[in-house]
Protein backbone atom coordinates (compact mmCIF):
# COMPACT_ATOMS: atom_id res chain seq x y z
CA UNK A 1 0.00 0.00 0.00
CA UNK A 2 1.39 3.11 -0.93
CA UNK A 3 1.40 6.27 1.32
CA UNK A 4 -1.07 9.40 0.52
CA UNK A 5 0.02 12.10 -0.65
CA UNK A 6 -0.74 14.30 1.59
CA UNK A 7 1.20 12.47 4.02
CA UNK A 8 4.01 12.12 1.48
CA UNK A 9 4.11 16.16 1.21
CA UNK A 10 4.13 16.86 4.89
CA UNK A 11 7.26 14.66 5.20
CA UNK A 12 9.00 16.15 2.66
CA UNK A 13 8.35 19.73 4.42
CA UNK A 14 9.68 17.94 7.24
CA UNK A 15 12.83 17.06 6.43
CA UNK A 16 13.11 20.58 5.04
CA UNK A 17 12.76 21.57 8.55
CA UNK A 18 15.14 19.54 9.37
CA UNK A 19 18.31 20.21 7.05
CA UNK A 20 17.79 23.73 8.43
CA UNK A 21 17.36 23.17 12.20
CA UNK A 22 13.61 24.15 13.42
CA UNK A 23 13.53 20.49 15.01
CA UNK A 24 9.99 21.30 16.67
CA UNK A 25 8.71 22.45 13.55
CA UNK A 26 9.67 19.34 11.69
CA UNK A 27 8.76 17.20 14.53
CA UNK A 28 4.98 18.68 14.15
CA UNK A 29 4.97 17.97 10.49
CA UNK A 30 6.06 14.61 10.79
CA UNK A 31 3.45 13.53 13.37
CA UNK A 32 0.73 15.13 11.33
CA UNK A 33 2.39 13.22 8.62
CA UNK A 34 1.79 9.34 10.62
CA UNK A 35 -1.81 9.06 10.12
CA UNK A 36 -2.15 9.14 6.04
CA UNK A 37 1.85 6.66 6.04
CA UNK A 38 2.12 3.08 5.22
CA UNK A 39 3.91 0.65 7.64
CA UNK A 40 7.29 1.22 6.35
CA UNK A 41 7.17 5.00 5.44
CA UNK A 42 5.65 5.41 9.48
CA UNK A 43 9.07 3.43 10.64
CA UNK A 44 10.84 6.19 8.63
CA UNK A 45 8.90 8.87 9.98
CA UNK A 46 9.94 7.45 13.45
CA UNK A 47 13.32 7.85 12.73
CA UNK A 48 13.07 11.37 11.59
CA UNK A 49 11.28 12.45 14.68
CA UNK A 50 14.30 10.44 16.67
CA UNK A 51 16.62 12.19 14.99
CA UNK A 52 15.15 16.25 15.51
CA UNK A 53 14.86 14.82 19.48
CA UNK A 54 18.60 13.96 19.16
CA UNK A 55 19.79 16.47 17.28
CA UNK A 56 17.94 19.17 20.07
CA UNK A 57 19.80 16.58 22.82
CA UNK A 58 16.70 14.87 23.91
CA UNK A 59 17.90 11.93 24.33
CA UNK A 60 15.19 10.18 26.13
CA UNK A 61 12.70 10.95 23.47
CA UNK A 62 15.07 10.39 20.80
CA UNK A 63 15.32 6.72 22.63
CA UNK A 64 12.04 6.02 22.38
CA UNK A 65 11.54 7.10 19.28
CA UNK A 66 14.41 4.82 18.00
CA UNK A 67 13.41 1.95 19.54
CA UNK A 68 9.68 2.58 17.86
CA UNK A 69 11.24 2.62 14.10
CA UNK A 70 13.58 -0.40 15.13
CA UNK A 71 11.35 -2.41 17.03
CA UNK A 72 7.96 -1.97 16.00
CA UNK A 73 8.70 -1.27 12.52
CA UNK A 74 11.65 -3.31 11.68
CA UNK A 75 13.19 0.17 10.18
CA UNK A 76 16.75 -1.27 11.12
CA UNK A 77 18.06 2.22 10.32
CA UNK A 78 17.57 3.44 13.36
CA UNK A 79 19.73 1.13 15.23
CA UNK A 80 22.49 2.89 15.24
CA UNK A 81 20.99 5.76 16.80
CA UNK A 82 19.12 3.93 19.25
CA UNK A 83 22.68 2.63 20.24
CA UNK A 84 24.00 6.44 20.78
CA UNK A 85 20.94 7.33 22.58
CA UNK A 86 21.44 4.54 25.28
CA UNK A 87 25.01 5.82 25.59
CA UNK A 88 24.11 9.32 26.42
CA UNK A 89 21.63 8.45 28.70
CA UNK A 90 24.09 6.48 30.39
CA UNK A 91 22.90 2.73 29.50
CA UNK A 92 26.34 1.57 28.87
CA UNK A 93 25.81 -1.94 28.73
CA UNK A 94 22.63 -1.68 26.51
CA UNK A 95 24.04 1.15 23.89
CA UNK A 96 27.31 -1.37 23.60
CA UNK A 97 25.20 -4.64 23.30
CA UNK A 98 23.60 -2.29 20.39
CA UNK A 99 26.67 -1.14 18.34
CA UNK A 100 26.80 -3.54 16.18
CA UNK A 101 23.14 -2.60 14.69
CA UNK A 102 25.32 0.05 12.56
CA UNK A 103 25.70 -2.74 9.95
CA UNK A 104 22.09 -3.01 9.38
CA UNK A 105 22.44 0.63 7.93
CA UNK A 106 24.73 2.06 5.23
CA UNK A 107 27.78 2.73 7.77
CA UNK A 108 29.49 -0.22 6.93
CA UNK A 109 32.07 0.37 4.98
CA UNK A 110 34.03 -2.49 5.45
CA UNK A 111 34.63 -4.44 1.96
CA UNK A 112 33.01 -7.46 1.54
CA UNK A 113 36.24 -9.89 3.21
CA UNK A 114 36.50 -14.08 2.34
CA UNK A 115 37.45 -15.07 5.99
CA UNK A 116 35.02 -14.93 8.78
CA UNK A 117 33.72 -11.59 10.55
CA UNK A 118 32.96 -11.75 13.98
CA UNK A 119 32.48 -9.13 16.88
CA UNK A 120 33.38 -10.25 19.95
CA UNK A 121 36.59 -9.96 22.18
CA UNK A 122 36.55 -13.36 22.99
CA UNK A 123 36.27 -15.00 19.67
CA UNK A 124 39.63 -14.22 18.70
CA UNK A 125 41.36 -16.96 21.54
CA UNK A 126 43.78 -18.67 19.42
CA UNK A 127 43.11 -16.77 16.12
CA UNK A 128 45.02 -15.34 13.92
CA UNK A 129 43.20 -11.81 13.81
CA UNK A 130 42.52 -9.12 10.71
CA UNK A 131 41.73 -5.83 12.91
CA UNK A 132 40.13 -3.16 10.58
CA UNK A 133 39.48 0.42 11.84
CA UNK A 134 36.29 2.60 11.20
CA UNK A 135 36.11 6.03 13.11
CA UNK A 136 38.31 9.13 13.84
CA UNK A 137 41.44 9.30 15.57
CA UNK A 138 40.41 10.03 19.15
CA UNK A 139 38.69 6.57 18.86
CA UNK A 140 41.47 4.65 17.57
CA UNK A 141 43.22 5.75 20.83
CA UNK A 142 40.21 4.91 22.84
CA UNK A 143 39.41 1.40 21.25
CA UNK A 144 43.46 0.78 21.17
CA UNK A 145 43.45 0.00 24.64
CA UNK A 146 42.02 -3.29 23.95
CA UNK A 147 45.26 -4.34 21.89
CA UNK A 148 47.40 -5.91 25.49
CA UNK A 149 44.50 -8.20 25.87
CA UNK A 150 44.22 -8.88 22.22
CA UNK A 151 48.05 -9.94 21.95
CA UNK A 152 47.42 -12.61 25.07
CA UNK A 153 44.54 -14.27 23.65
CA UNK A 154 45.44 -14.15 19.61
CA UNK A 155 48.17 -15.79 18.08
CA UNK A 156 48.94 -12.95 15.61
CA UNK A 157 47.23 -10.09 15.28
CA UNK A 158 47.55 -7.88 12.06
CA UNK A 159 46.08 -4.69 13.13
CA UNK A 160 44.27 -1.56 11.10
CA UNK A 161 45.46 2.30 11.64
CA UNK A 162 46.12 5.65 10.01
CA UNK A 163 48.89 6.83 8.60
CA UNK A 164 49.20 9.50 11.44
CA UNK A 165 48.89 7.53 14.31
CA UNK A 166 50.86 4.29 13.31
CA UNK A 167 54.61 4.92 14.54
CA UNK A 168 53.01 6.15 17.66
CA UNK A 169 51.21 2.73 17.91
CA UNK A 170 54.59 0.93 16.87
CA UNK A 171 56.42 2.59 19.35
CA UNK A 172 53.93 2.02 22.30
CA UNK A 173 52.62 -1.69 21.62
CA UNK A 174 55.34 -3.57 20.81
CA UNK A 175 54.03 -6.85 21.26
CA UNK A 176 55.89 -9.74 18.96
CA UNK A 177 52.33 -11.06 17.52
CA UNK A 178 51.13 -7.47 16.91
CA UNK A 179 51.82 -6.08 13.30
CA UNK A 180 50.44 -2.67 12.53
CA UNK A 181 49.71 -1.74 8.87
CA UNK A 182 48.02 1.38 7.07
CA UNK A 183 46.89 0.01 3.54
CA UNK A 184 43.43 0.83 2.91
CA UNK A 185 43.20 -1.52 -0.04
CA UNK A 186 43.61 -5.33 1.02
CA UNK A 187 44.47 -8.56 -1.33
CA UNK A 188 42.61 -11.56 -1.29
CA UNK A 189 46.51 -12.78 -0.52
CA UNK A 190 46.86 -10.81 2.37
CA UNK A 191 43.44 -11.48 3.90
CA UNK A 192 43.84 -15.33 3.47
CA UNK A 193 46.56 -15.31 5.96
CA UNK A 194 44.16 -15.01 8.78
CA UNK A 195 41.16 -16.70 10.23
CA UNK A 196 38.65 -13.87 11.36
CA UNK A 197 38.37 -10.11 11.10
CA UNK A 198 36.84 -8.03 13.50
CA UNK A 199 36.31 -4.23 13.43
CA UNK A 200 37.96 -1.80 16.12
CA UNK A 201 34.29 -0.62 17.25
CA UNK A 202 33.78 -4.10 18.11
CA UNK A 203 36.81 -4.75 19.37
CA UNK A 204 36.06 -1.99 22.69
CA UNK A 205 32.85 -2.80 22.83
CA UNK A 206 32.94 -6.50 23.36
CA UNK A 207 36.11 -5.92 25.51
CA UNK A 208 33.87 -3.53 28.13
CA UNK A 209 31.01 -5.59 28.15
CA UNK A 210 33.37 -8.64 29.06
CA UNK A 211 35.74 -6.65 31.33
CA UNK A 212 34.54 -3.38 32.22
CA UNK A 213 35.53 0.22 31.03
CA UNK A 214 38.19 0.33 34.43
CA UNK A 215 40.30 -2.59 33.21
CA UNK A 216 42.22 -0.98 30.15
CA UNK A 217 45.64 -0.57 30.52
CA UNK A 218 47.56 2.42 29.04
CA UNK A 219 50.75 3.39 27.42
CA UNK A 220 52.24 5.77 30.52
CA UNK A 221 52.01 6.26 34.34
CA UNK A 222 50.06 8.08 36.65
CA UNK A 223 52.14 11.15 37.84
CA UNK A 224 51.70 13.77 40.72
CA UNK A 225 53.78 17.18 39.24
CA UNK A 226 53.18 20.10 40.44
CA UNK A 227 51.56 22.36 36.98
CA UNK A 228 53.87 24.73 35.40
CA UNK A 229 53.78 23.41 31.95
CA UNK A 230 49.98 23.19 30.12
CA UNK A 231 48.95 21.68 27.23
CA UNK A 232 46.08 23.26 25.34
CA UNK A 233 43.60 21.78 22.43
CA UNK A 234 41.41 24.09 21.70
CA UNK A 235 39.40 23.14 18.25
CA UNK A 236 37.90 19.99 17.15
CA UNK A 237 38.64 18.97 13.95
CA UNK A 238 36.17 20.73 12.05
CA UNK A 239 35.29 17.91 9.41
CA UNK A 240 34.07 15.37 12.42
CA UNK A 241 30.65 15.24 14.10
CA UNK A 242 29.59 18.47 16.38
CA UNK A 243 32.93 19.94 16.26
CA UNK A 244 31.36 23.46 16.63
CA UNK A 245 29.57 21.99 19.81
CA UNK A 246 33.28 21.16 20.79
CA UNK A 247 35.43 23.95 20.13
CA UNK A 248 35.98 26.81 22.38
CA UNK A 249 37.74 30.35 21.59
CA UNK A 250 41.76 29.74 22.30
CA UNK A 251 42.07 32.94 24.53
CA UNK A 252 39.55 31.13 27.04
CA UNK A 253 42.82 28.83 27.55
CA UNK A 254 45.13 32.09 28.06
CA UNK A 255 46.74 31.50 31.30
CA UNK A 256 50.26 32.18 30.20
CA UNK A 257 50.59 35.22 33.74
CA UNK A 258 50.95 31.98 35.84
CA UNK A 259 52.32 28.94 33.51
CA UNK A 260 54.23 27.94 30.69
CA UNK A 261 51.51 27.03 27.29
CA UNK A 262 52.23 25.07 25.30
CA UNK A 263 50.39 24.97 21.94
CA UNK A 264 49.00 21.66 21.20
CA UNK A 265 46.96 22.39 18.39
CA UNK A 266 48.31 21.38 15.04
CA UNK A 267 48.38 24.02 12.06
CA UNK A 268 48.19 27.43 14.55
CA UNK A 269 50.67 29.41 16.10
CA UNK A 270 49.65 31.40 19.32
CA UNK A 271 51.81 34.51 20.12
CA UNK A 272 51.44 33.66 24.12
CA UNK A 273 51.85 29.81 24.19
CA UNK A 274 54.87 27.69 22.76
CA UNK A 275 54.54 26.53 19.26
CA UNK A 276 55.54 23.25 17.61
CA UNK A 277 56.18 21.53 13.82
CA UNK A 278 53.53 19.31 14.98
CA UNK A 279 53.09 16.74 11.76
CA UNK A 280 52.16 13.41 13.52
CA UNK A 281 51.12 11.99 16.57
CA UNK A 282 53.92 11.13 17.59
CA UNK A 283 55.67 14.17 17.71
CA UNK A 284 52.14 15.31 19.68
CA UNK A 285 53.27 12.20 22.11
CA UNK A 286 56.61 13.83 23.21
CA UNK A 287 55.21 16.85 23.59
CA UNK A 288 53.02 15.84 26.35
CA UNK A 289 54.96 13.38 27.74
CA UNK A 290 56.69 16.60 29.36
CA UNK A 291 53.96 18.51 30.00
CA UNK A 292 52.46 18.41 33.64
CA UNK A 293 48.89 19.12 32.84
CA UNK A 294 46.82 19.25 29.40
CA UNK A 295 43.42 21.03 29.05
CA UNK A 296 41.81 20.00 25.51
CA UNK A 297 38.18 20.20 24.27
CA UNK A 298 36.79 16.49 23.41
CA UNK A 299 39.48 15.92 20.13
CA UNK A 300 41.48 13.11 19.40
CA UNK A 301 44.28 15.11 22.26
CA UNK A 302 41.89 14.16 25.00
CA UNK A 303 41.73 10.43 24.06
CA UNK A 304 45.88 10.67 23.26
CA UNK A 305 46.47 12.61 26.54
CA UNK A 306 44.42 10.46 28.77
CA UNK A 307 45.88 6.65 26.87
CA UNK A 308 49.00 8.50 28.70
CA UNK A 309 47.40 8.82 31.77
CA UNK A 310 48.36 11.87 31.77
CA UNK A 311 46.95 14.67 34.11
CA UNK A 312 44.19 15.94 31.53
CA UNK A 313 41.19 18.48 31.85
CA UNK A 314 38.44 18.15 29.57
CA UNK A 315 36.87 21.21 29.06
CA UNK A 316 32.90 21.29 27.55
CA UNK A 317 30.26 23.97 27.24
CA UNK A 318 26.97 22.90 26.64
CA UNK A 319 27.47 19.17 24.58
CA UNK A 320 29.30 16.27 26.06
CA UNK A 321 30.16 13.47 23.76
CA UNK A 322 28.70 10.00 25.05
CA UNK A 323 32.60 8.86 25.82
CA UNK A 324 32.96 11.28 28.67
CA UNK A 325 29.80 10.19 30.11
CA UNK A 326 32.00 6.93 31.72
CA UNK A 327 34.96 6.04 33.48
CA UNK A 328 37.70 4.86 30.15
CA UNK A 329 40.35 6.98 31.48
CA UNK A 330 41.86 7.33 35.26
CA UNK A 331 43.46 10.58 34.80
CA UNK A 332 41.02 12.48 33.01
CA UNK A 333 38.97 15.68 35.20
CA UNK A 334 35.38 17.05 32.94
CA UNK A 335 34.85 20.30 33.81
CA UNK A 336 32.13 22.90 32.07
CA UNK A 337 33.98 25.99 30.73
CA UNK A 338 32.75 28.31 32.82
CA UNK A 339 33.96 26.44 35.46
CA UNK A 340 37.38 26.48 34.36
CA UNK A 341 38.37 29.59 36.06
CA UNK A 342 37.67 29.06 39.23
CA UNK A 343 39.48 25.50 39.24
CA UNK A 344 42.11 24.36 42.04
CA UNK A 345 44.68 24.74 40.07
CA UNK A 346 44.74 28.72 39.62
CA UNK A 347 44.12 29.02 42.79
């Protein structure tokens, strides 16, 4: 049965609402939309509501809303956001459990592989392991914490990364069964040599389910220093999800009157603060290996800073990525930006 018109028309107008962010107004269009929908198109129309709650951060109604299109109207679309929306409401165990739903929509962009895919931490016990990575930077540090436990249970591990983050992994997980490569384009060859693949995403999510988020380890010691010399990280990277929720202005980080700043941020030059040739993350490594105290926005220096357990403060203003809303690092302080000021440590 097809959908009316009508119906057809008021969605339309909807997602026009939408793509320019009136949410309510688009949310109002849609439900007037429901009545005149067929089964499918209504599981769609689900999923756009979801989506204007979770776009305005209403994540509880964006929740149920998911779970509507997924469950009720077998839109599997929406799993991946229903996923997301558990995390931010703090369901940890249910948004993980739900992560892999991301292959029912068009995120996968794995290639099709002739070896076996599976997505759980413990399937890889005497394996030899393909490990592909799928997100940004700051998760590839995040999920990387699972390679120790990977390298006790697999019997070689060929692992996934990006060309500016793979001498830092080389230098800091130097297990003998661990081989890290960049190539985006695989041979049949190449992908013979192994038994199963399994994705990063998968990789951290099956290991926190089985383990918990406290049991990572890291790639540096805790330290107690007294702060003289701060890190700052300022920007997101502007092509990545709500990076303009994430940024802050750089003079908000001015505290050069009391301490030594040191620049952080790759591709600027700040006449107060101490600027480096930054061109990998390595060199962004050393830097903060020396540094007594970073304060970064939520970008890939967070997620570097804290695998170092290094001293770090996380600094947010009104959105706070799902990953900060949990425990995954010992050494890492949130704090809202106007808060910053008044902190301990300009006392």
């Amino acid at each position: 049965m097809k959908s009316n018109i009508k119906g057809e028309s008021l969605v339309s107008k909807g997602i026009g609402l939408y793509t320019i962010g009136k949410f309510k107004e688009a949310i109002s269009l849609y439900k007037k939309a429901i009545p005149f929908l067929n089964f499918n198109d209504k599981g769609l129309v689900y999923y756009n509501i979801g989506l204007c709650y979770f776009s305005m951060m209403d994540y509880e109604n964006s929740e149920r809303l998911f779970k509507n299109s997924f469950y009720d109207f077998g839109n599997k679309m929406s799993g991946y956001e229903l996923s997301m929306s558990y995390l931010f409401n703090g369901k940890l165990e249910l948004g993980l459990k739900s992560y892999k739903f991301r292959y029912f929509g068009s995120r996968n962009s794995f290639p099709p592989l002739n070896i076996k895919h599976i997505d759980n931490i413990s399937d890889c016990l005497g394996k030899k392991v393909l490990v592909l990575n799928e997100q940004g930077f700051g998760d590839e540090f995040l999920f990387s914490r699972c390679i120790p436990k990977l390298s006790e249970i697999s019997t070689d591990i060929s692992y996934q990364s990006y060309e500016e983050i793979i001498d830092l992994f080389k230098e800091n997980f130097t297990y003998p069964n661990v081989n890290f490569f960049s190539d985006r384009i695989l041979s049949r060859d190449f992908v013979n040599n192994f038994d199963v693949w399994i994705s990063t995403g998968d990789l951290f999510s099956s290991y926190v389910l089985e383990f918990g988020q406290n049991k990572f380890k890291s790639i540096g010691n805790i330290e107690q220093r007294d702060v003289k010399n701060i890190g700052i990280s300022w920007e997101a990277n502007k092509l990545s999800k709500n990076s303009n929720k994430r940024s802050i202005e750089s003079d908000i980080l001015n505290f050069s009157d009391k301490f030594s700043i040191h620049n952080l941020q790759r591709g600027y030059s700040l006449s107060w603060a101490k600027n480096y040739d930054i061109k990998t993350f390595s060199d962004t490594y050393n830097i903060i290996k020396d540094l007594d105290l970073v304060i970064t926005v939520d970008t890939s220096i967070a997620h570097l800073s804290g695998l170092m357990n290094k001293r770090t403060i996380l600094v947010y203003n009104e959105y706070l990525d799902w990953r900060w809303k949990y425990n995954f690092y010992d050494t890492i302080e949130i704090v809202k930006i106007s808060d910053l000021s008044n902190h301990k440590i300009f006392g």
